[in-house]
PDB file of N, CA and C in Angstrom:
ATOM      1  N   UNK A   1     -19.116  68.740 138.011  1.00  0.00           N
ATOM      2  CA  UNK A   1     -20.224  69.443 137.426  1.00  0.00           C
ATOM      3  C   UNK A   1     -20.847  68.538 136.366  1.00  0.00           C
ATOM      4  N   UNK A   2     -22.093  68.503 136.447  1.00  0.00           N
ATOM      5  CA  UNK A   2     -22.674  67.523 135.442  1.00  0.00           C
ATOM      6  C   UNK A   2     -23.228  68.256 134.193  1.00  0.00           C
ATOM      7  N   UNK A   3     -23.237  67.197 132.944  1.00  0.00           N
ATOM      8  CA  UNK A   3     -23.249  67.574 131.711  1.00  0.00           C
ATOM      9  C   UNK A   3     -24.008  68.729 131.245  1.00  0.00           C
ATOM     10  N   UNK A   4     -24.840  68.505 132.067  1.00  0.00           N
ATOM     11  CA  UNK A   4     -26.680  69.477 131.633  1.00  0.00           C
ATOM     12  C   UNK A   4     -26.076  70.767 132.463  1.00  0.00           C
ATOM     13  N   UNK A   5     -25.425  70.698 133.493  1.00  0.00           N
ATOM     14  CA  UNK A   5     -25.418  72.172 133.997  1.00  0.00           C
ATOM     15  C   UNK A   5     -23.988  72.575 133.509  1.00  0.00           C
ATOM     16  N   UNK A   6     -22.729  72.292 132.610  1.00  0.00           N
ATOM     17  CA  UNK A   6     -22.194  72.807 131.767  1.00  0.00           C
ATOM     18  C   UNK A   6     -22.449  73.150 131.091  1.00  0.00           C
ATOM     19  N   UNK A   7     -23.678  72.577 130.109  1.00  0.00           N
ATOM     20  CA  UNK A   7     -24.665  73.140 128.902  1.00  0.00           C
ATOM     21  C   UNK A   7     -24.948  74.320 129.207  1.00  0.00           C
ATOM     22  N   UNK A   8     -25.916  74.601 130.772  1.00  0.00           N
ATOM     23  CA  UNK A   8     -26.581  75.807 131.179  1.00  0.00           C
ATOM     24  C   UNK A   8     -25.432  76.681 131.244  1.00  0.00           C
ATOM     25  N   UNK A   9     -24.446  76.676 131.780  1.00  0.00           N
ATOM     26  CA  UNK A   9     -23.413  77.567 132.056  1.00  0.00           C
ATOM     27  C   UNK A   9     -23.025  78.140 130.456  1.00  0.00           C
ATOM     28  N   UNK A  10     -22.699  77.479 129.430  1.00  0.00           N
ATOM     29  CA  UNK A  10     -22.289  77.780 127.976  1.00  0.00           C
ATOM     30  C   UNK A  10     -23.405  78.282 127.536  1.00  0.00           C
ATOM     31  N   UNK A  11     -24.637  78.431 127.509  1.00  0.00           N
ATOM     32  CA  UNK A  11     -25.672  78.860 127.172  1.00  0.00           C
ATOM     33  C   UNK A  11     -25.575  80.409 127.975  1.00  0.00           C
ATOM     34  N   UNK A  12     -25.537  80.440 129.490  1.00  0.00           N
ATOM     35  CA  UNK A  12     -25.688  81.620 129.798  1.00  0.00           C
ATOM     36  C   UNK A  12     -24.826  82.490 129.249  1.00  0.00           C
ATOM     37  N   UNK A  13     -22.865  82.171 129.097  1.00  0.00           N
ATOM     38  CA  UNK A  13     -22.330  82.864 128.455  1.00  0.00           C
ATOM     39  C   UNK A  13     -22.720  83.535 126.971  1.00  0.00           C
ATOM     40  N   UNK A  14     -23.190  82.313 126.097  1.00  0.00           N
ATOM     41  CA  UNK A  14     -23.385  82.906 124.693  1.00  0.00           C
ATOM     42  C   UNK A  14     -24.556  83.712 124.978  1.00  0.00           C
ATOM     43  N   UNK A  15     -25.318  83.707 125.536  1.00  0.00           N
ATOM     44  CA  UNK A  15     -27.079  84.301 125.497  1.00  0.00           C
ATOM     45  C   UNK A  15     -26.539  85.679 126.373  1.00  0.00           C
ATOM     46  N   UNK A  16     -25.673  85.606 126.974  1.00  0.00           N
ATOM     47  CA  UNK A  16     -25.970  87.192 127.725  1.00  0.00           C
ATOM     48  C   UNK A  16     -24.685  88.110 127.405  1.00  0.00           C
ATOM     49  N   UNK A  17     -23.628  87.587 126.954  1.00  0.00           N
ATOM     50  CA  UNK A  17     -22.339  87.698 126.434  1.00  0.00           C
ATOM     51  C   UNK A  17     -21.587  87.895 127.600  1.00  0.00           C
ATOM     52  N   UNK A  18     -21.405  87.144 128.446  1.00  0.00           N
ATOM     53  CA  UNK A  18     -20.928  87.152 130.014  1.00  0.00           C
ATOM     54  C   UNK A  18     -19.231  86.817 129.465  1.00  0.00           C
ATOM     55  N   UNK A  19     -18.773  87.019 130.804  1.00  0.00           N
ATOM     56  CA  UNK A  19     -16.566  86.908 130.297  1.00  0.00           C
ATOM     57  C   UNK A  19     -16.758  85.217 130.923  1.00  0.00           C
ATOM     58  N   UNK A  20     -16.447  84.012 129.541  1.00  0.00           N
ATOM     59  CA  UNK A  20     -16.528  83.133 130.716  1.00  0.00           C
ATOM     60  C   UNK A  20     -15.719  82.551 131.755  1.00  0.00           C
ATOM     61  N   UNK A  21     -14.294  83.304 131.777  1.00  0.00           N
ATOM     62  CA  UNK A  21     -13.835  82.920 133.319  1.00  0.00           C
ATOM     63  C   UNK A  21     -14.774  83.368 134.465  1.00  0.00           C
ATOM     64  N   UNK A  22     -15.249  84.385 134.570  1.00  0.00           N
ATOM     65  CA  UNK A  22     -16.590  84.034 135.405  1.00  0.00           C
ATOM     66  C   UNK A  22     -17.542  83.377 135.675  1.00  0.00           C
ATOM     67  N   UNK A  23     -17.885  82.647 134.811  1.00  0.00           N
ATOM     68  CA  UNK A  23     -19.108  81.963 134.911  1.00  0.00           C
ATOM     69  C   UNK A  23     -18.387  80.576 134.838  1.00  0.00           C
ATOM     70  N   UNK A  24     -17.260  79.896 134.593  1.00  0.00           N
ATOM     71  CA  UNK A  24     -16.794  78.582 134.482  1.00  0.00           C
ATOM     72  C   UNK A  24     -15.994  78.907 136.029  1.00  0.00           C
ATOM     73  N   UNK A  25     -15.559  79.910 136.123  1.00  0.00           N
ATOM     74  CA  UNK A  25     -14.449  80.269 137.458  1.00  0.00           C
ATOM     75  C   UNK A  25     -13.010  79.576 137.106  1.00  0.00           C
ATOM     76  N   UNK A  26     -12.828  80.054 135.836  1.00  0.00           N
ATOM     77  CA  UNK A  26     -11.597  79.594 135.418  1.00  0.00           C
ATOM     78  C   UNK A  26     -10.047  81.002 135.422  1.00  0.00           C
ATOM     79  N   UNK A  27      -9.445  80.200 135.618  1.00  0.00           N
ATOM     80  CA  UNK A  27      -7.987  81.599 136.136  1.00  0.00           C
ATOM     81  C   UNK A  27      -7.587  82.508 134.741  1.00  0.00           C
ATOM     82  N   UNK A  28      -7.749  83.528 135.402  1.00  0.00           N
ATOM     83  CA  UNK A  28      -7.385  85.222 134.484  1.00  0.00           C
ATOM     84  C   UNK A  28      -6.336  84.916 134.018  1.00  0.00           C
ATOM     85  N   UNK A  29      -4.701  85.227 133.285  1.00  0.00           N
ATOM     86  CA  UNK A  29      -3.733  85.399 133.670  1.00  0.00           C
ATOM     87  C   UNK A  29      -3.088  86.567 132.534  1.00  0.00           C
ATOM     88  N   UNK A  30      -2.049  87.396 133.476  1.00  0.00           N
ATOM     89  CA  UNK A  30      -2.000  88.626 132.796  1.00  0.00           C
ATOM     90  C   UNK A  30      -0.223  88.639 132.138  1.00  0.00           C
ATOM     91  N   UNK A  31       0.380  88.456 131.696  1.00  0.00           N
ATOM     92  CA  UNK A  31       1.828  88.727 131.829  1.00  0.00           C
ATOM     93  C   UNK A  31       2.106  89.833 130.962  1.00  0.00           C
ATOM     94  N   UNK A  32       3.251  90.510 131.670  1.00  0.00           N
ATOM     95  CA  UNK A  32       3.908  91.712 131.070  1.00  0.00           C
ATOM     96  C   UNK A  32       5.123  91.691 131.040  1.00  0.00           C
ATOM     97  N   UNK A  33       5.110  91.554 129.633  1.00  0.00           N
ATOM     98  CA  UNK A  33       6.760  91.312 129.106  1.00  0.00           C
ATOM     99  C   UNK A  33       7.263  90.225 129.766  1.00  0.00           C
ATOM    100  N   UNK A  34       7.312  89.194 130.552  1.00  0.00           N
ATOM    101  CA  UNK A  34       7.840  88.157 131.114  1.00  0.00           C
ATOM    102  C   UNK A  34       8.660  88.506 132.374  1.00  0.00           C
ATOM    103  N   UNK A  35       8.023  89.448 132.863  1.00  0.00           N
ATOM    104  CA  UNK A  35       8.668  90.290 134.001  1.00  0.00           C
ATOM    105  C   UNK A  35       7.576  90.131 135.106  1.00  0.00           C
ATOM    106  N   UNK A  36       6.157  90.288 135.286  1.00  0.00           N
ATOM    107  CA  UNK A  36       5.203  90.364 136.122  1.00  0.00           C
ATOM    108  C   UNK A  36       4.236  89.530 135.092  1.00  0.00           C
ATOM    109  N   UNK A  37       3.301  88.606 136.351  1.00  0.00           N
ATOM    110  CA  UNK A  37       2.633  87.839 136.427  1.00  0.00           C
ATOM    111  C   UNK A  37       1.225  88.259 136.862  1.00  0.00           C
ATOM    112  N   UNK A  38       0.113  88.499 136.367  1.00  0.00           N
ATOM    113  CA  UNK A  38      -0.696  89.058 137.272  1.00  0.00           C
ATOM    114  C   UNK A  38      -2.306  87.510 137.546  1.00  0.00           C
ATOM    115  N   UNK A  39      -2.585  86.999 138.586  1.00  0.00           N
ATOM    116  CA  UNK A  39      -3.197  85.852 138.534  1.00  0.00           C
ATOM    117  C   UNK A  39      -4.476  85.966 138.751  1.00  0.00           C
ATOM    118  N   UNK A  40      -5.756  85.477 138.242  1.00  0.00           N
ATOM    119  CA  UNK A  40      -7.000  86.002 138.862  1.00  0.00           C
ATOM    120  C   UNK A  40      -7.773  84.484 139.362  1.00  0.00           C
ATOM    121  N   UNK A  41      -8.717  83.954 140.247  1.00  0.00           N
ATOM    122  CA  UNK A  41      -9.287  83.187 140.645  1.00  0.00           C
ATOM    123  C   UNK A  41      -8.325  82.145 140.802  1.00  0.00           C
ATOM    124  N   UNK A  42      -7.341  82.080 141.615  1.00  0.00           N
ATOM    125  CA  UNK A  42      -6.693  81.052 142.135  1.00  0.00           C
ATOM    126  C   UNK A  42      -7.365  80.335 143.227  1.00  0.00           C
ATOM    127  N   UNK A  43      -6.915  79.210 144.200  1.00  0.00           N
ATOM    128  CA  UNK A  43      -7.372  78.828 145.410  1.00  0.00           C
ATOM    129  C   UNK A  43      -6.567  78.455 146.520  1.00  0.00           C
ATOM    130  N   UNK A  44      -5.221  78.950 146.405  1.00  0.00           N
ATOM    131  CA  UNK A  44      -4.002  78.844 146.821  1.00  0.00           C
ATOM    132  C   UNK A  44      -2.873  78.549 146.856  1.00  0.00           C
ATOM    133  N   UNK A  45      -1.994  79.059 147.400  1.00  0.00           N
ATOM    134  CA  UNK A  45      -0.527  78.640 147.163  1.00  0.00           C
ATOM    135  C   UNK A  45      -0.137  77.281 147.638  1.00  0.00           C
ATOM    136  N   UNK A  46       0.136  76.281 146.362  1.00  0.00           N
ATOM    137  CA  UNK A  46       0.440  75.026 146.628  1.00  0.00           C
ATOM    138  C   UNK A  46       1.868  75.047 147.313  1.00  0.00           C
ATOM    139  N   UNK A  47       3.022  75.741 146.398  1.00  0.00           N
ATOM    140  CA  UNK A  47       4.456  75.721 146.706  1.00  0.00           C
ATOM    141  C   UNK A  47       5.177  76.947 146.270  1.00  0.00           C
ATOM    142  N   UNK A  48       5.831  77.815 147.222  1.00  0.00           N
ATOM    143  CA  UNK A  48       6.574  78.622 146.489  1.00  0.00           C
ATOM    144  C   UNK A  48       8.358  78.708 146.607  1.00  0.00           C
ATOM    145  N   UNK A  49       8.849  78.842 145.640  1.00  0.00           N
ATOM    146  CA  UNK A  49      10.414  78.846 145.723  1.00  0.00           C
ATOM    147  C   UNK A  49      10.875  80.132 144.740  1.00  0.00           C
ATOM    148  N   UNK A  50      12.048  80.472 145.024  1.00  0.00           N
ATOM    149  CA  UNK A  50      12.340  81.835 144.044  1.00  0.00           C
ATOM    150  C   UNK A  50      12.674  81.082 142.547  1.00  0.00           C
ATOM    151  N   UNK A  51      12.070  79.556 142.194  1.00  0.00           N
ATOM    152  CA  UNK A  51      11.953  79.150 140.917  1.00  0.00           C
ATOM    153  C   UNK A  51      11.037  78.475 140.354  1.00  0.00           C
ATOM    154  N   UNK A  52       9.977  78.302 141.311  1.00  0.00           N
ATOM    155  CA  UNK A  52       8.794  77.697 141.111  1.00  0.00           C
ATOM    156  C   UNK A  52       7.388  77.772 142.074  1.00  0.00           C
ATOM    157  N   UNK A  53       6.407  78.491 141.379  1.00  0.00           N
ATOM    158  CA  UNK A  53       5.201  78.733 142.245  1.00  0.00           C
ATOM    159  C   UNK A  53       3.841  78.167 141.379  1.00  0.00           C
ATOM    160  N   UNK A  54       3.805  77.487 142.103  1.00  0.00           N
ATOM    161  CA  UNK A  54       2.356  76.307 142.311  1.00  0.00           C
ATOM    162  C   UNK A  54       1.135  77.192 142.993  1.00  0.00           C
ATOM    163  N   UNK A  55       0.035  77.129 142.252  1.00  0.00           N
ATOM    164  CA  UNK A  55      -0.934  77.596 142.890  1.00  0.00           C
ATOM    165  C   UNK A  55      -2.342  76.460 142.780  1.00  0.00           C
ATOM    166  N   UNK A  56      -3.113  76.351 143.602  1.00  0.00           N
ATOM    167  CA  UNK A  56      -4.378  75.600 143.236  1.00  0.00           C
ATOM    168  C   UNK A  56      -5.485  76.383 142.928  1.00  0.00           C
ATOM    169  N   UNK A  57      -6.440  75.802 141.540  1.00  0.00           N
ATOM    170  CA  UNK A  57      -7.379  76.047 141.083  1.00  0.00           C
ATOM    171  C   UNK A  57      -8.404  75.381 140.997  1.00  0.00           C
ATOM    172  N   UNK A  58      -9.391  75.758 140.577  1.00  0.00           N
ATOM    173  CA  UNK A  58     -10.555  75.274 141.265  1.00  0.00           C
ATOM    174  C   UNK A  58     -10.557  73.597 140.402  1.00  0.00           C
ATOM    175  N   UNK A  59     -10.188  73.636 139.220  1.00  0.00           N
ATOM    176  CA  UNK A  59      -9.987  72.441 138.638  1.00  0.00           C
ATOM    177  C   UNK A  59      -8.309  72.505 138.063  1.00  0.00           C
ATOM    178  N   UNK A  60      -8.048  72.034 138.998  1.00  0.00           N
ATOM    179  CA  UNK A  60      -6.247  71.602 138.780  1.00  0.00           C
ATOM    180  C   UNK A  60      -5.534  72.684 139.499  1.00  0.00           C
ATOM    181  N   UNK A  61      -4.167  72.601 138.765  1.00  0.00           N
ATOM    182  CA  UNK A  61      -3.157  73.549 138.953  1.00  0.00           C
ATOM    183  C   UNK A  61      -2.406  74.520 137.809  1.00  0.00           C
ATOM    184  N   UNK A  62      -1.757  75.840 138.559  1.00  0.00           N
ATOM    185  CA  UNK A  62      -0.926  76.290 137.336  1.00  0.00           C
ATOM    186  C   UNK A  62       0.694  76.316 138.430  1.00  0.00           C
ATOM    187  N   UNK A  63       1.439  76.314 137.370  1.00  0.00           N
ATOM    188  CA  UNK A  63       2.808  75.960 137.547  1.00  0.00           C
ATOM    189  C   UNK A  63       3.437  77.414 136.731  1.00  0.00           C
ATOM    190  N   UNK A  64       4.239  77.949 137.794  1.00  0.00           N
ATOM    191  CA  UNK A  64       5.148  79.021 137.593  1.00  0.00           C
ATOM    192  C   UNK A  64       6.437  78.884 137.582  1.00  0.00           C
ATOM    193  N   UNK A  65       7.305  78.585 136.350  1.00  0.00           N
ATOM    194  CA  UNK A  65       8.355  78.796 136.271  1.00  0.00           C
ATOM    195  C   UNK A  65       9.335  79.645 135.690  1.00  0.00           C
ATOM    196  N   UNK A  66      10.342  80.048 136.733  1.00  0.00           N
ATOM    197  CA  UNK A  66      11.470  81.519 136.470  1.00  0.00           C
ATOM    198  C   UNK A  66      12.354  81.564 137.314  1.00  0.00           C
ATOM    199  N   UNK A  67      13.027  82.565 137.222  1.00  0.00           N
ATOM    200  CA  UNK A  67      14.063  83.221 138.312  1.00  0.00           C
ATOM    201  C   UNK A  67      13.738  83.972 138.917  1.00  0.00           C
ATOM    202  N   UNK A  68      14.334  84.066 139.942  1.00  0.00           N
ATOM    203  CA  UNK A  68      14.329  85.477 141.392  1.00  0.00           C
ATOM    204  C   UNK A  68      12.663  85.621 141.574  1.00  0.00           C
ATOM    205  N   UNK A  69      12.104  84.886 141.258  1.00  0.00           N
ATOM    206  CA  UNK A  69      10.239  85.033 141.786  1.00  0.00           C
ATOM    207  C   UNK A  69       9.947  85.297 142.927  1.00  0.00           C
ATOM    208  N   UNK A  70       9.446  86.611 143.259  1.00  0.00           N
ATOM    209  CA  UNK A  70       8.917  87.147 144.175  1.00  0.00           C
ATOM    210  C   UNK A  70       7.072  87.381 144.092  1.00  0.00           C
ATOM    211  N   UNK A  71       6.651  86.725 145.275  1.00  0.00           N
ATOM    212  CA  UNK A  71       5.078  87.537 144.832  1.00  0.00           C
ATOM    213  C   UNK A  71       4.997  88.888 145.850  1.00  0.00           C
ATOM    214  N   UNK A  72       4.852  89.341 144.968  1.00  0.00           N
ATOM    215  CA  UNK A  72       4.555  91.200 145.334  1.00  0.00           C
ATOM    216  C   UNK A  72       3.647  91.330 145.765  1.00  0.00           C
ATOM    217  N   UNK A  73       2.189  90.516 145.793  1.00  0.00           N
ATOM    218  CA  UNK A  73       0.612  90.773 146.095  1.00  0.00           C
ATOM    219  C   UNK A  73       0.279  89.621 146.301  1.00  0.00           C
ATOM    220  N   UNK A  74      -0.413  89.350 147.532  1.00  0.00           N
ATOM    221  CA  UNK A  74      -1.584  88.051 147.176  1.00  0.00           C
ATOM    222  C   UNK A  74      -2.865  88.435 148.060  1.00  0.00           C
ATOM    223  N   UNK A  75      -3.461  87.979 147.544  1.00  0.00           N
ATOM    224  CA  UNK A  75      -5.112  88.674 147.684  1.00  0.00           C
ATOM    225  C   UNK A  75      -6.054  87.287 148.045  1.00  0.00           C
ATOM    226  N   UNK A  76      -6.753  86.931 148.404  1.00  0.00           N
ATOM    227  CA  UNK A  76      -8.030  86.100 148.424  1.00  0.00           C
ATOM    228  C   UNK A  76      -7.957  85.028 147.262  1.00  0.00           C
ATOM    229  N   UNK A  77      -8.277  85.698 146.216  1.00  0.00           N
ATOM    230  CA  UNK A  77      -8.350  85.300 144.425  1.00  0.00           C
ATOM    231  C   UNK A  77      -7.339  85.762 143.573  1.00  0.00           C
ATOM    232  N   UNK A  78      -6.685  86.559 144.526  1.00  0.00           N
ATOM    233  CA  UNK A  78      -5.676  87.217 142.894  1.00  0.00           C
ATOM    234  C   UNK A  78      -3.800  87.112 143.971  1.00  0.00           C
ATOM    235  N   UNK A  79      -3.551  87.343 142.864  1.00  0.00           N
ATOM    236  CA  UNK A  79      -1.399  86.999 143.328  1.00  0.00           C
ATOM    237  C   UNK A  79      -0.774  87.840 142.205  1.00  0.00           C
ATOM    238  N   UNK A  80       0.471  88.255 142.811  1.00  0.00           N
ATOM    239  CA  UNK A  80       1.186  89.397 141.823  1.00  0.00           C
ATOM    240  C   UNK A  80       2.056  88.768 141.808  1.00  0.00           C
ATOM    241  N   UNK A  81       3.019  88.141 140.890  1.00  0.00           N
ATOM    242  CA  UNK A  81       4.507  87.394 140.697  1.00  0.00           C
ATOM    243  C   UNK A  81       5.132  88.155 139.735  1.00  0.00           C
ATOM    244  N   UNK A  82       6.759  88.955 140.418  1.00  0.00           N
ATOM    245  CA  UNK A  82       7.550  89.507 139.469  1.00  0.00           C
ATOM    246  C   UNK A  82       8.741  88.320 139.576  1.00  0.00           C
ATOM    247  N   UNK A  83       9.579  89.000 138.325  1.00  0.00           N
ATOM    248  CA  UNK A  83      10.922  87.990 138.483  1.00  0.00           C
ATOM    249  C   UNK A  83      10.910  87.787 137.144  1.00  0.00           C
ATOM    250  N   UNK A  84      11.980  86.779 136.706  1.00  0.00           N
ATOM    251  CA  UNK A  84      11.938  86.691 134.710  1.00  0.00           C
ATOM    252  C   UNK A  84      10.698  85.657 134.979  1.00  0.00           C
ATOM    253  N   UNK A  85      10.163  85.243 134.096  1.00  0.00           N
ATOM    254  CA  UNK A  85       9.055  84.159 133.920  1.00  0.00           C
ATOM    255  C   UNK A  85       9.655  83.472 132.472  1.00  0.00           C
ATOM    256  N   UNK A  86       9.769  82.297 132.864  1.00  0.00           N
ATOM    257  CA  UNK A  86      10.336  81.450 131.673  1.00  0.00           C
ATOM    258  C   UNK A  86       9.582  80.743 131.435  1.00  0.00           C
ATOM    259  N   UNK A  87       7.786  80.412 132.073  1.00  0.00           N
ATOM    260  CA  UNK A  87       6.967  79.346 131.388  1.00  0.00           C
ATOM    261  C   UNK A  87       5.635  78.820 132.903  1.00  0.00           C
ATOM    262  N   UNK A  88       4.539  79.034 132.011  1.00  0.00           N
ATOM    263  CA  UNK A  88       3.527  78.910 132.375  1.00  0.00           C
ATOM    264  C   UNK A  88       2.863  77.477 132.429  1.00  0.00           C
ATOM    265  N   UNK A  89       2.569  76.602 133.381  1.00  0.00           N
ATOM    266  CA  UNK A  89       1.948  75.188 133.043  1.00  0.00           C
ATOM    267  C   UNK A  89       0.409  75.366 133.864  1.00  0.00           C
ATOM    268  N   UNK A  90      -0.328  74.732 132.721  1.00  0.00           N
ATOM    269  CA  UNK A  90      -2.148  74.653 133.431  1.00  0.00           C
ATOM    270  C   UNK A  90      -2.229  73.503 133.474  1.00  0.00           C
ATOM    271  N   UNK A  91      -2.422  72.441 134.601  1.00  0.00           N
ATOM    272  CA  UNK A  91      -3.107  71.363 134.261  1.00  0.00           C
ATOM    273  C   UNK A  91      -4.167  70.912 135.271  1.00  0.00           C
ATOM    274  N   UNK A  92      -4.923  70.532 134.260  1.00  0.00           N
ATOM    275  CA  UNK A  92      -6.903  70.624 134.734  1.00  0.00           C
ATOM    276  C   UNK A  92      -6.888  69.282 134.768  1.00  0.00           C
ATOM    277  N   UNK A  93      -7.889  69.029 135.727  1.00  0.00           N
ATOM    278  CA  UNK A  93      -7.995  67.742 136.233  1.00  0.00           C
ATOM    279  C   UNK A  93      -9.401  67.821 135.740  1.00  0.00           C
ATOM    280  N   UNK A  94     -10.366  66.562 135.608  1.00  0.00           N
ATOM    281  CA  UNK A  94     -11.278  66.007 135.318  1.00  0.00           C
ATOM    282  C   UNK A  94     -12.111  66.069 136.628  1.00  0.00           C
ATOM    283  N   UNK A  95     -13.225  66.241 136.300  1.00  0.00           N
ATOM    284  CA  UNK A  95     -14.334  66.495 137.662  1.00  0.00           C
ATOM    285  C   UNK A  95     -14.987  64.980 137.796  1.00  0.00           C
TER     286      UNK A  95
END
């Protein structure tokens, strides 16, 4: 994405008061109590193991690590992960 149309995008958020994971299409993420995971705008399941779930995003990855990880839901854009959750990794790659 080039400079001038990141500008436009940060502009539309502040000027209209938009949520900007929508408008950047950057990932929701919900946790409850470290028990359930709830994921929004993913782009798929890179890797899953009952100790580590990889998903791809539109710029990079997030990294799920825990025990007994089960995904309960996966949807298009969204994924449900229960199990303990011991630690969340985002890493964004450069466009």
């Amino acid at each position: 994405m080039s400079r001038f149309a990141r500008k436009i995008r940060k502009w539309t958020v502040d000027a209209l008061d938009l949520p900007s994971d929508l408008v950047f299409d950057l990932p929701r993420l919900t946790l409850i109590g470290g028990r359930q995971l709830y994921i929004e705008n993913h782009r798929g399941v890179i890797h899953f193991s009952a100790e580590v779930l990889q998903l791809a995003l539109r710029q990079g990855t997030l990294e799920v690590e825990g025990q007994d990880l089960v995904i309960k839901a996966i949807m298009p854009e969204e994924v449900v992960v229960e199990g303990r959750i011991f630690g969340i990794k985002y890493r964004e790659t450069e466009e």
